[in-house]
Protein backbone atom coordinates (compact mmCIF):
# COMPACT_ATOMS: atom_id res chain seq x y z
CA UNK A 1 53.20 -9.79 46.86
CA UNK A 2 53.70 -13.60 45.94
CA UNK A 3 50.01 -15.21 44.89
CA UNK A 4 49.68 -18.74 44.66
CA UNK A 5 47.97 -20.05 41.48
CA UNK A 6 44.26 -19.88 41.50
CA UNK A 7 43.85 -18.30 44.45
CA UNK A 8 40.48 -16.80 43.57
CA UNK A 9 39.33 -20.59 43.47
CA UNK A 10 38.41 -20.26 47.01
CA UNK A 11 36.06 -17.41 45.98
CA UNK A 12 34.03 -19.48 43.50
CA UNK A 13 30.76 -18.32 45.44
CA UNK A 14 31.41 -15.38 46.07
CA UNK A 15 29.31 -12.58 44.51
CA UNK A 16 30.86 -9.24 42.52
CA UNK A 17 31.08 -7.27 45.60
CA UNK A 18 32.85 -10.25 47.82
CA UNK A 19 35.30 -10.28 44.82
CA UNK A 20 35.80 -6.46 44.87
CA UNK A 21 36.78 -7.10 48.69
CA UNK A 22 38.82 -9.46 47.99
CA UNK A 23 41.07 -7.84 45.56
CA UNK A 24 40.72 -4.67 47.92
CA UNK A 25 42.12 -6.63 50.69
CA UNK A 26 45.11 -8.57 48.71
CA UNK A 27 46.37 -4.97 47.12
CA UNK A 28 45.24 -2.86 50.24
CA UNK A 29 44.12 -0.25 47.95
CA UNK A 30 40.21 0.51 47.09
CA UNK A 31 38.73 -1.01 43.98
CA UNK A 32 36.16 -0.76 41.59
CA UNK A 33 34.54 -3.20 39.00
CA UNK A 34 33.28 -1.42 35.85
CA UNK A 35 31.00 -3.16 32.55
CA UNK A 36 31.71 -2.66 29.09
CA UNK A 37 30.17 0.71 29.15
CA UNK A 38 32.06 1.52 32.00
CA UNK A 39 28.81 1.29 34.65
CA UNK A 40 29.99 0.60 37.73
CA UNK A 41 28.98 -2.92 38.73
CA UNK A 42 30.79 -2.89 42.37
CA UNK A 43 33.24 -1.44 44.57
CA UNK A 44 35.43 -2.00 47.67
CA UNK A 45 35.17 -0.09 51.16
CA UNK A 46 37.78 2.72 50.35
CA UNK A 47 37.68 4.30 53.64
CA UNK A 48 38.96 7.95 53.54
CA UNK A 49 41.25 7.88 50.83
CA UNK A 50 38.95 7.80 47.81
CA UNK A 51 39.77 10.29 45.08
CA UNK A 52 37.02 12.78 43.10
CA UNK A 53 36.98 10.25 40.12
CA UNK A 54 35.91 7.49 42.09
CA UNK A 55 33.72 9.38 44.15
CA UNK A 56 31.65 10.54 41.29
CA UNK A 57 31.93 6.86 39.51
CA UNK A 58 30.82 5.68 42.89
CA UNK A 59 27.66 8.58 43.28
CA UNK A 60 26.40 8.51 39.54
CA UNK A 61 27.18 4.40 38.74
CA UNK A 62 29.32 5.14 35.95
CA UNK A 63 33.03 6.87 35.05
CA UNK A 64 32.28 10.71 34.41
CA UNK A 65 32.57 11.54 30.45
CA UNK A 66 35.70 14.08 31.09
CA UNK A 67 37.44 10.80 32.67
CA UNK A 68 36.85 8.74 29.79
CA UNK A 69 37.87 11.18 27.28
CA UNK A 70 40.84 12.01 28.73
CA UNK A 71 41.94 8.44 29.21
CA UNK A 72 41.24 7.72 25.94
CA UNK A 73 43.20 10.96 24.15
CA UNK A 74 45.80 9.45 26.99
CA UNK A 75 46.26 6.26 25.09
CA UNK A 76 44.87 4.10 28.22
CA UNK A 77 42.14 2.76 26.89
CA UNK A 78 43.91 1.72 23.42
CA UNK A 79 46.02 -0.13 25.90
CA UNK A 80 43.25 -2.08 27.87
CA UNK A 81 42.01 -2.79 24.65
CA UNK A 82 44.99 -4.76 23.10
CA UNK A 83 46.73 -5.86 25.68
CA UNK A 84 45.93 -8.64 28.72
CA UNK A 85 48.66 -7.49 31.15
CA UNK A 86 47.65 -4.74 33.73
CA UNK A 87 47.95 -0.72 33.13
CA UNK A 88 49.50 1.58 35.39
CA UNK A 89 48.31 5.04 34.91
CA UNK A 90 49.83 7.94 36.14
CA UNK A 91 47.52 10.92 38.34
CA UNK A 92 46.05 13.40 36.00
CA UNK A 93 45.13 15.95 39.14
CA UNK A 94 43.07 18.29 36.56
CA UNK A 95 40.24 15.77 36.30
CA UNK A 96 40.69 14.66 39.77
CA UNK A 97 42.22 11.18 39.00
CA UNK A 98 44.71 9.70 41.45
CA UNK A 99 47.64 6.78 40.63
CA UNK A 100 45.26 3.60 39.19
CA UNK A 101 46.37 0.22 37.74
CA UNK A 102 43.74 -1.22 35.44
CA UNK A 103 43.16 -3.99 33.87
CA UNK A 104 40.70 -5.57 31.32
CA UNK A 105 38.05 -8.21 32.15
CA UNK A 106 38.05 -9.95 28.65
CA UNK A 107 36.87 -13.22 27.15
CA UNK A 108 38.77 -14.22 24.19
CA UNK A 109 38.68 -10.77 21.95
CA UNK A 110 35.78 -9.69 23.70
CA UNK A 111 36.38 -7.27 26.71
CA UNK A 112 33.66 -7.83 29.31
CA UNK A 113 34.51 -4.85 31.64
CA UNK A 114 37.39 -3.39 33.82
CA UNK A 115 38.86 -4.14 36.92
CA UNK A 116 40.38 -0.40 38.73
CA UNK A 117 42.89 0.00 41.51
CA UNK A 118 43.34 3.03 42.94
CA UNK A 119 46.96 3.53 44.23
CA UNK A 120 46.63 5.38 47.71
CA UNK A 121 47.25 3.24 50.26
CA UNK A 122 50.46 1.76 49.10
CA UNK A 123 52.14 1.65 45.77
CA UNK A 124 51.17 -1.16 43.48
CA UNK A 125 54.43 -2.45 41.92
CA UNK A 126 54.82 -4.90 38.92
CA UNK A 127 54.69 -7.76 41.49
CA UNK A 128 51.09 -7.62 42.48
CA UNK A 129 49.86 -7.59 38.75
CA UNK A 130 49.53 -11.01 39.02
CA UNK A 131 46.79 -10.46 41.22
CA UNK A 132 44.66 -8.28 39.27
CA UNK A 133 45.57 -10.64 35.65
CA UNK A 134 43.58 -13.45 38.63
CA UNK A 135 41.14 -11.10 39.74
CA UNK A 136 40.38 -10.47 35.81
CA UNK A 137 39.94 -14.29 35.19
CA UNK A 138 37.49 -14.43 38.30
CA UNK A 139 35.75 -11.81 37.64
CA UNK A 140 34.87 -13.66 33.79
CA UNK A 141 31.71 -16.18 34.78
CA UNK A 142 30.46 -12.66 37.31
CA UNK A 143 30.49 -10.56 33.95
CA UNK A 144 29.38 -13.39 31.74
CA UNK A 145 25.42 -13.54 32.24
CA UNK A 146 25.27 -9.48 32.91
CA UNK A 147 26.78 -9.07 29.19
CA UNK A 148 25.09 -11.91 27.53
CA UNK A 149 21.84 -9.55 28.36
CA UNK A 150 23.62 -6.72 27.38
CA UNK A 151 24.62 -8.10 24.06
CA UNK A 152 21.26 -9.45 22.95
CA UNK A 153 19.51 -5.49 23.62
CA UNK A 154 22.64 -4.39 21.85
CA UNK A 155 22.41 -6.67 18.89
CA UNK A 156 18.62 -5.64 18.46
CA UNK A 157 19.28 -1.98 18.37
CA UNK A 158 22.04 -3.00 15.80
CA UNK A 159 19.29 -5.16 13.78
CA UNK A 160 17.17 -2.07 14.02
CA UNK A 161 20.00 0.46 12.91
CA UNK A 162 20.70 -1.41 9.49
CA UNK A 163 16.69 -1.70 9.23
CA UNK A 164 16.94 2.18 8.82
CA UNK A 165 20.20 2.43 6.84
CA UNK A 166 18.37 0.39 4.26
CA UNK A 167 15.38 1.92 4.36
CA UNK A 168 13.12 -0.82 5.63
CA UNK A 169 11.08 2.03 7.33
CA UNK A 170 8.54 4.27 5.50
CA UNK A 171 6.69 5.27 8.45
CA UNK A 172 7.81 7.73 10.68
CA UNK A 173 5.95 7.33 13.55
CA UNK A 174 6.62 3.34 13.50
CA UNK A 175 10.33 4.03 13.37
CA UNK A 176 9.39 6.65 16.42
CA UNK A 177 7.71 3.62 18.52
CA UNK A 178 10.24 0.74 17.56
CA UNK A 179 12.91 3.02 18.91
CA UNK A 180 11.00 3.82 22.01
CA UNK A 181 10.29 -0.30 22.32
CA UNK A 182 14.48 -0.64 22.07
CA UNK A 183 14.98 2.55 24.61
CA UNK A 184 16.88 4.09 21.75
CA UNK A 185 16.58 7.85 22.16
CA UNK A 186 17.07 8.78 18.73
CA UNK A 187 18.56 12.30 17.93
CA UNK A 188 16.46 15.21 17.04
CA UNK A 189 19.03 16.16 13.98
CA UNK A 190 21.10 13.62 12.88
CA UNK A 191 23.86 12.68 10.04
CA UNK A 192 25.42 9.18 8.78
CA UNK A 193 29.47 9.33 9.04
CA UNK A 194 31.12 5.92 7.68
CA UNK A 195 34.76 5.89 8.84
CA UNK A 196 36.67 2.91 6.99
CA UNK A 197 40.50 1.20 7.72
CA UNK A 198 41.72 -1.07 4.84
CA UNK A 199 43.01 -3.95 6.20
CA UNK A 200 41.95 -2.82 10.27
CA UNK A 201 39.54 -4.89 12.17
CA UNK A 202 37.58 -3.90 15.56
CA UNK A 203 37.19 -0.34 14.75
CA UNK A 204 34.51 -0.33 17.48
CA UNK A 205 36.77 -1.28 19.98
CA UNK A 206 39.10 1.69 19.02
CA UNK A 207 36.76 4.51 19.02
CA UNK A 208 34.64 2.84 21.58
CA UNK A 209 34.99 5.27 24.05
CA UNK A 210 35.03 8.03 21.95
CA UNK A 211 31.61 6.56 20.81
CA UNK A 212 30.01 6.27 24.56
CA UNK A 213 31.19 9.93 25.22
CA UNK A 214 29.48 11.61 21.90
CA UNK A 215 26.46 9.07 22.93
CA UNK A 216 26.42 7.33 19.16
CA UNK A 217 24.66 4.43 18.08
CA UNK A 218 27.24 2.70 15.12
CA UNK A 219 26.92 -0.69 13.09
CA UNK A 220 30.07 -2.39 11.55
CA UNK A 221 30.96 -3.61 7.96
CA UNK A 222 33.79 -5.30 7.65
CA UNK A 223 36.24 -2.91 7.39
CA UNK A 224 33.71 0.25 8.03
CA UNK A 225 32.18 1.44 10.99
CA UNK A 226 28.85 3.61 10.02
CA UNK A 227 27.94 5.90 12.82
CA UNK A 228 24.38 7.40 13.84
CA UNK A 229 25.63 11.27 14.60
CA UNK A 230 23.17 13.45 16.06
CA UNK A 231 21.90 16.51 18.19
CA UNK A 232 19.31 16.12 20.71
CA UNK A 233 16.36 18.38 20.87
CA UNK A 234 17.99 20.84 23.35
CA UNK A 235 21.17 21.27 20.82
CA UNK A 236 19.30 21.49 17.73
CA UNK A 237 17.12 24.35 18.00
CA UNK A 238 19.37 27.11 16.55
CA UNK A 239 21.52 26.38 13.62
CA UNK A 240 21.39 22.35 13.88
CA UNK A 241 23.02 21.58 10.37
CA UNK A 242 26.30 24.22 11.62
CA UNK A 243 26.92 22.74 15.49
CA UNK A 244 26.08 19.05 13.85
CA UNK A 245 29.20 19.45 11.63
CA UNK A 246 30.81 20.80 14.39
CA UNK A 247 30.09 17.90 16.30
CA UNK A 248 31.02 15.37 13.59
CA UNK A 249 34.33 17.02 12.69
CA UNK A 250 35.58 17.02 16.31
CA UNK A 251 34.89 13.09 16.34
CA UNK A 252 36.96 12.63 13.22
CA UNK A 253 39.29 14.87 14.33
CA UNK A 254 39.89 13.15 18.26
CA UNK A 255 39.48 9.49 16.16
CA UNK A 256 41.54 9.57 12.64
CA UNK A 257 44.62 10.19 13.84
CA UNK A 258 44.28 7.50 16.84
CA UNK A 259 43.01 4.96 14.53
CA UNK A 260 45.93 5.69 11.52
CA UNK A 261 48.33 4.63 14.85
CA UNK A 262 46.69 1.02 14.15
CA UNK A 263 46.39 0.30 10.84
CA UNK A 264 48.67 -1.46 9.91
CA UNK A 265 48.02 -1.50 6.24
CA UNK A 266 45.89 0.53 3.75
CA UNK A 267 44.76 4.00 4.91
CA UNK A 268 41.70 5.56 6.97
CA UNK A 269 38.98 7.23 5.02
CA UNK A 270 35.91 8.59 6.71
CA UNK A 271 32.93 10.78 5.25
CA UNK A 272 29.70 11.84 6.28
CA UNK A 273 26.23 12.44 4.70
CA UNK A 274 23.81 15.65 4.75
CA UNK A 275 22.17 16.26 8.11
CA UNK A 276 18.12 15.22 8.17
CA UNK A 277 15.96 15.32 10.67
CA UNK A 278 12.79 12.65 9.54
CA UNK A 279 14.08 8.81 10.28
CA UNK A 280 12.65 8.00 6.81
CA UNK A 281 15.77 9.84 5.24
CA UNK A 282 18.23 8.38 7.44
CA UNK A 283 19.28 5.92 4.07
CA UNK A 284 19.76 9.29 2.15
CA UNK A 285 22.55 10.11 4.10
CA UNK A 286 23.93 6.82 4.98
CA UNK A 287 24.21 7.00 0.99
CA UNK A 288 26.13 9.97 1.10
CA UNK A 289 28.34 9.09 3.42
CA UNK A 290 29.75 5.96 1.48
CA UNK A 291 29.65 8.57 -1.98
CA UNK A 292 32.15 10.86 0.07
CA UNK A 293 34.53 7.76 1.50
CA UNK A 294 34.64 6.58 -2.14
CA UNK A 295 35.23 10.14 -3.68
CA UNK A 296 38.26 10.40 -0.98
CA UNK A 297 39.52 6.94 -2.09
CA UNK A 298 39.91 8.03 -5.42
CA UNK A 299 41.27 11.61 -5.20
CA UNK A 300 43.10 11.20 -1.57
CA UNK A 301 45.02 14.30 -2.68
CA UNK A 302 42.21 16.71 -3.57
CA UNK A 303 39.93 15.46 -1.07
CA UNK A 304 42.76 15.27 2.12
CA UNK A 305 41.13 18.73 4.14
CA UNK A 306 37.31 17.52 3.67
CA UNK A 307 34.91 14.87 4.91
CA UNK A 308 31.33 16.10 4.41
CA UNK A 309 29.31 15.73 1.22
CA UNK A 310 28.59 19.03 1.62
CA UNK A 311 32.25 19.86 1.15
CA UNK A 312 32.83 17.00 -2.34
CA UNK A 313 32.11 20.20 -5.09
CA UNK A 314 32.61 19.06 -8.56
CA UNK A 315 33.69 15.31 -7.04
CA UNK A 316 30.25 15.01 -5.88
CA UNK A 317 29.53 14.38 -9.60
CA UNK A 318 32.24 13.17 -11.39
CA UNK A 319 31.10 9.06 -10.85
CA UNK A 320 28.16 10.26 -12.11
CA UNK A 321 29.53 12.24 -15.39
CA UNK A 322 32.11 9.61 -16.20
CA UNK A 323 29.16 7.06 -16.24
CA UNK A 324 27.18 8.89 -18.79
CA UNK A 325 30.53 9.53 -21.00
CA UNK A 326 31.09 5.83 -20.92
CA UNK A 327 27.45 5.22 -21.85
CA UNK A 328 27.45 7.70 -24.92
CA UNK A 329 31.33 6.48 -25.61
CA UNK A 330 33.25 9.55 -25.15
CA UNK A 331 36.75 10.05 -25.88
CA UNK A 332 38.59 12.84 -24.63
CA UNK A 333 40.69 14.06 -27.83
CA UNK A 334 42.22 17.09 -25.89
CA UNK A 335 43.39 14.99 -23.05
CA UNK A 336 45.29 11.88 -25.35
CA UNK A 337 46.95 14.84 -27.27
CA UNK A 338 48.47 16.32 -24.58
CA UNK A 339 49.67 12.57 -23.54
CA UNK A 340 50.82 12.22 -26.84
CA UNK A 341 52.92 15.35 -26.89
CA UNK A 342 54.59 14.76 -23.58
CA UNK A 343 55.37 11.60 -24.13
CA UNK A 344 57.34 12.09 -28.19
CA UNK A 345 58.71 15.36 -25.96
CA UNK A 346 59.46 14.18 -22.63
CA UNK A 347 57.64 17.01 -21.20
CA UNK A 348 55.03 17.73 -18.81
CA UNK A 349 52.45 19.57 -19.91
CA UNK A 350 49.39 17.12 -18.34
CA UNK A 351 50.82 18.00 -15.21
CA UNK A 352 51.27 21.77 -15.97
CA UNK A 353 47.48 22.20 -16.88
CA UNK A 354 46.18 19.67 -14.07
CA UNK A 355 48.37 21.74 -11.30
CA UNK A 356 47.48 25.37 -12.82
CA UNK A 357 44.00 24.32 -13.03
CA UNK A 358 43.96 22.76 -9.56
CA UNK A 359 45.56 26.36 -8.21
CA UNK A 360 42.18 28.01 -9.50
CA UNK A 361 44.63 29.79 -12.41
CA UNK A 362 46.75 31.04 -9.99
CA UNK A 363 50.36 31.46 -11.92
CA UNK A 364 52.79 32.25 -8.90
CA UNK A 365 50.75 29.35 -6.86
CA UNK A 366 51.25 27.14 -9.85
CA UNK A 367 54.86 28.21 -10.42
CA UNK A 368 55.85 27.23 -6.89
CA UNK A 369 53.86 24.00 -7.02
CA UNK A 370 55.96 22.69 -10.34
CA UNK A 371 59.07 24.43 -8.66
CA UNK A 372 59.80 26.26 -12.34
CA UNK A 373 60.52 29.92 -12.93
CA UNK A 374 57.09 31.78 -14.39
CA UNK A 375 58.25 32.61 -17.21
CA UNK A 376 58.78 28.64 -17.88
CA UNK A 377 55.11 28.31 -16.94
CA UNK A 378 53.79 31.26 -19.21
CA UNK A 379 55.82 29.25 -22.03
CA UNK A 380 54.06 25.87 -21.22
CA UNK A 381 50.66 27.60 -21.19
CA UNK A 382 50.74 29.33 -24.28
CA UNK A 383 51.97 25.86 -25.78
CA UNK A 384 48.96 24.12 -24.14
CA UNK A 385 46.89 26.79 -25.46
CA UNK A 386 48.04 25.83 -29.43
CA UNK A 387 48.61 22.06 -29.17
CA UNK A 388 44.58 21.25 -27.71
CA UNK A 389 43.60 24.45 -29.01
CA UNK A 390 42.01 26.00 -25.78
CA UNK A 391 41.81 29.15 -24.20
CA UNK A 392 42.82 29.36 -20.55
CA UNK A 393 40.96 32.77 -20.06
CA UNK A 394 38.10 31.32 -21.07
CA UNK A 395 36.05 30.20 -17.86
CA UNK A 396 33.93 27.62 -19.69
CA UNK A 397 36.70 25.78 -21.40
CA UNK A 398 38.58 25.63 -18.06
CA UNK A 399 35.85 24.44 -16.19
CA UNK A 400 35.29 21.43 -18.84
CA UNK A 401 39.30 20.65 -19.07
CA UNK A 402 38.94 20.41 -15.39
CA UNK A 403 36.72 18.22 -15.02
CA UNK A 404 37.99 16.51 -18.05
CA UNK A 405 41.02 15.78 -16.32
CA UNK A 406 39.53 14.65 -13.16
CA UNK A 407 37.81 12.01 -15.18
CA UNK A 408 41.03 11.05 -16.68
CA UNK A 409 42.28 10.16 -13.10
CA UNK A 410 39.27 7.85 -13.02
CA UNK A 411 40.45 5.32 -15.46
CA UNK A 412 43.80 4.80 -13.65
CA UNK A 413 43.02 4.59 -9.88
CA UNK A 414 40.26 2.07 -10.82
């Protein structure tokens, strides 16, 4: 239908509900008004025709958790996100969600809540949009003083988050009762994941639902996001440390990939710290955490299948080893002869050793990974053996010409 310009003027007095009516009314379909955490804030009369969704929005004041998730593993929430025009969202019957058109409440970049139609009565076409990007603008000064209150008990449970990263806190039970004072209910178990995007900003608003579903509390860096992951006391009676990485893996793994749609530039990198269960520790593994994101920045390739600190190996020390070389002035003799011999031979022997010693000694993995015959490789070996004077058997000397050349990587990616 046609809508004159600021038609919603005319509803300047009217409260949340009136303008859930309203909207209701003009689009003859029942509506509901939803905050920033998706609590429902009002609704229109719906009649009969109100589908489960809506019903249990409607009966527990907020969007179930299985709706959220699968709208945002559906892409519609990236959508409300980024863009001001409304969304029209197909039925997804298996979590009992009918035909809806949404759009985003938002002032400037910041989105204040939702506006829902559900599409039963009549189907909403690309003509009545223009009533719900009005109803949106209306519904701004309504949303305005309910998320200015929101945001200041927000921003104090973010003060009190970096207090604890930093480890302001020594006192357990004073972290206990400042939490209490904040109603923070602060896990039982609990681990720090940082997830960065070079060159991304507003990672919050990206894995924002994700967040509200796994109940996290998160701070944000510039281009990180650190995230408070944890088990409450129910879930971390029985092998806490196990269903905690569980728990943190399935985050990265529903998040990464979503967020790597919208970087533009630069990669995402995300690692997590060991799981604790005394507050006092929580800077431990906040620690840890940014150790593991900078371990993956600088060996993306050995590092792609792991996250945890747990998981780093030798890379959990090699910043630390290449530091006390520097200090003592090391030089690797073994590593600039093999430079020097590929380079007055045009061969590859660096890459021979790094690869063969990567494949844990493997010769037919090694083989396939250089794509040369293994006898080829048995040659190159052998010659490795006599020009650094090494032997390959021996476990020792591998282990050292491993790490050796891990080290080596160190002084070109920096």
């Amino acid at each position: 239908m046609s809508l004159q310009p600021n038609y919603f003027q005319q509803y300047q007095n009217a409260d949340i509900d009136e303008l859930a009516d309203v909207i209701g009314e003009l689009l003859q379909n029942p509506i509901t008004i939803e905050d920033a955490d998706h609590k429902l804030i009002a609704y229109s009369s719906h009649g009969e025709s109100t589908d489960q969704a809506r019903w249990s929005t409607i009966m527990g004041r907020r969007v179930p958790e299985k709706v959220l998730t699968r709208l945002w593993k559906d892409g519609v929430f990236q959508a409300l996100l980024t863009q001001d025009d409304p969304v029209h969202v197909p039925a997804k019957d298996e979590i009992g969600l009918g035909k809806r058109v949404a759009i985003a409440i938002r002032r400037s970049s910041d989105v204040l809540g939702y506006i829902w139609a559900q599409e039963v009565n009549r189907p909403i076409t690309e003509g009545d949009d223009e009533i719900l990007r009005q109803a949106a603008r209306a519904a701004v000064s309504r949303l305005m003083q309910r998320q200015g209150k929101r945001k200041a008990e927000e921003q104090r449970r973010k003060e009190f988050l970096w207090e604890l990263l930093l480890g302001n806190h020594t006192s357990e039970v004073a972290i206990r009762q400042k939490a209490d004072s904040l109603q923070m209910q602060l896990p039982a178990s609990y681990l720090i994941c940082v997830v960065e995007a070079a060159g991304a900003s507003r990672l919050d608003q990206y894995l924002y639902p994700l967040m509200m579903r796994d109940k996290l509390y998160w701070v944000v860096d510039g281009s990180q996001i650190i995230l408070l992951i944890g088990l409450t006391e129910a879930g971390a009676k029985k092998d806490q440390s196990d269903v905690l990485i569980r728990k943190v893996r399935q985050f990265l793994s529903d998040s990464l990939e979503k967020l790597e749609a919208h970087v533009s530039e630069g990669q995402v990198t995300a690692g997590y710290g060991l799981s604790y269960t005394a507050y006092t520790d929580i800077v431990k593994s906040y620690r840890e955490a940014l150790h593991s994101v900078k371990v993956k920045k600088l060996f993306p390739r050995e590092t792609d299948s792991i996250h945890g600190y747990h998981e780093l190996g030798i890379y959990r020390y090699l910043l630390q080893v290449k530091q006390w070389e520097e200090e003592q002035g090391y030089r690797n003799e073994r590593i600039e002869q093999l430079k020097l011999y590929d380079r007055d031979n045009q061969t590859a022997m660096l890459e021979t050793l790094e690869t063969f010693l990567d494949a844990a000694g493997k010769v037919n993995v090694t083989a396939q990974r250089l794509h040369v015959h293994i006898n080829t490789l048995s040659y190159r070996l052998r010659r490795i053996e006599e020009i650094i004077r090494v032997d390959l058997e021996n476990m020792n000397q591998r282990a050292a010409l491993y790490l050796e050349l891990k080290m080596e990587k160190l002084n070109s990616e920096r």
